[in-house]
Protein backbone atom coordinates (compact mmCIF):
# COMPACT_ATOMS: atom_id res chain seq x y z
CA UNK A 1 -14.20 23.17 -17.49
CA UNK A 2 -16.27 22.23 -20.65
CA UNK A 3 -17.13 19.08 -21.56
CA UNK A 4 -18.76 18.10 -24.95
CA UNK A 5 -20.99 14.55 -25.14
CA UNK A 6 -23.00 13.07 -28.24
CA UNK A 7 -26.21 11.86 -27.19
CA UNK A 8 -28.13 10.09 -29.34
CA UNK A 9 -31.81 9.36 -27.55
CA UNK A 10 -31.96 13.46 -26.46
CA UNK A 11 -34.83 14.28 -28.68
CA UNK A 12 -36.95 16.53 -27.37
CA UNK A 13 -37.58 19.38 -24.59
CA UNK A 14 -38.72 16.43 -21.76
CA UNK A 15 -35.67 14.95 -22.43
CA UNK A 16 -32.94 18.29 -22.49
CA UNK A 17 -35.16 18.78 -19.06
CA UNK A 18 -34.31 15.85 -17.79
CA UNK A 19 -30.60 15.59 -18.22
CA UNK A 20 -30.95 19.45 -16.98
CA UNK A 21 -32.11 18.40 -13.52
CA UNK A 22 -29.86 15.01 -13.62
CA UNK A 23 -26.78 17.31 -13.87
CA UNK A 24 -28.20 20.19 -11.52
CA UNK A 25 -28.86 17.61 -9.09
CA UNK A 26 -25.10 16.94 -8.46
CA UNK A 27 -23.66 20.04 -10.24
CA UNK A 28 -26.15 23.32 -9.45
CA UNK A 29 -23.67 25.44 -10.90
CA UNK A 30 -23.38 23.99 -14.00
CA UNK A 31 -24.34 25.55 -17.23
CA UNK A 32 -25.93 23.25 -19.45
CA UNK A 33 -26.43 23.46 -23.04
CA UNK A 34 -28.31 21.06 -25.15
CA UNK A 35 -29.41 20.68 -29.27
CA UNK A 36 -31.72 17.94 -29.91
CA UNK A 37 -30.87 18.31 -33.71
CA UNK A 38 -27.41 17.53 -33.29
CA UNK A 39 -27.71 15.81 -30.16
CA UNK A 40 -24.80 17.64 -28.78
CA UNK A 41 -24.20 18.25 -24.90
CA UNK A 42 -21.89 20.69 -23.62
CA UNK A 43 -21.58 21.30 -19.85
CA UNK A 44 -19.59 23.60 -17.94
CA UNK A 45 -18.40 23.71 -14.61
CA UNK A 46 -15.50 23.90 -12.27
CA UNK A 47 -15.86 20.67 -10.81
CA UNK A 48 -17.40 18.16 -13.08
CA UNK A 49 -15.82 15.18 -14.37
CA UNK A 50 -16.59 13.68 -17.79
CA UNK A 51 -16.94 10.37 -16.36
CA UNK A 52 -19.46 11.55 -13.57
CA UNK A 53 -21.79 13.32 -15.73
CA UNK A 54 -21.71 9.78 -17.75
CA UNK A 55 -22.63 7.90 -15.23
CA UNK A 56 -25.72 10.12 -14.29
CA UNK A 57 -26.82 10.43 -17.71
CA UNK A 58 -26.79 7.14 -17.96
CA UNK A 59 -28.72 6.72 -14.74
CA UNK A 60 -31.59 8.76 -15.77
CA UNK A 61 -31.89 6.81 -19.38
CA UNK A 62 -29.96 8.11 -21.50
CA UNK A 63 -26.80 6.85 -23.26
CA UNK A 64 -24.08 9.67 -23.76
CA UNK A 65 -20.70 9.60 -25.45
CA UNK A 66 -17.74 11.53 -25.22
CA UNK A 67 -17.50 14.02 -28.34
């Protein structure tokens, strides 16, 4: 399933790497998608809930929101 997040403090490479390996870490089939103009997330996988990738987003420093 797809699931779209806004997030704001994603600004550069470092940090679409980092939320890369935050979700991988839990999810290793996910695909990930990031645009640090926008600061739009999309992530797609089978088994991923909204709420989880959240919760390791915000984890790892960032501070997501549902789109």
């Amino acid at each position: 399933m797809k699931k779209e997040f806004i997030v704001p403090d994603m600004t550069c490479g470092h940090c679409v790497k980092t939320i890369t390996e935050a979700i991988h870490a839990f999810s290793p089939e996910a695909k990930v998608t990031a645009d640090t103009t926008t600061h739009w997330l999309t992530v797609e996988a089978e088994t991923v809930e909204a709420q989880e990738v959240m919760m390791k987003l915000q984890a790892a420093g960032f501070n997501p929101q549902l789109a």
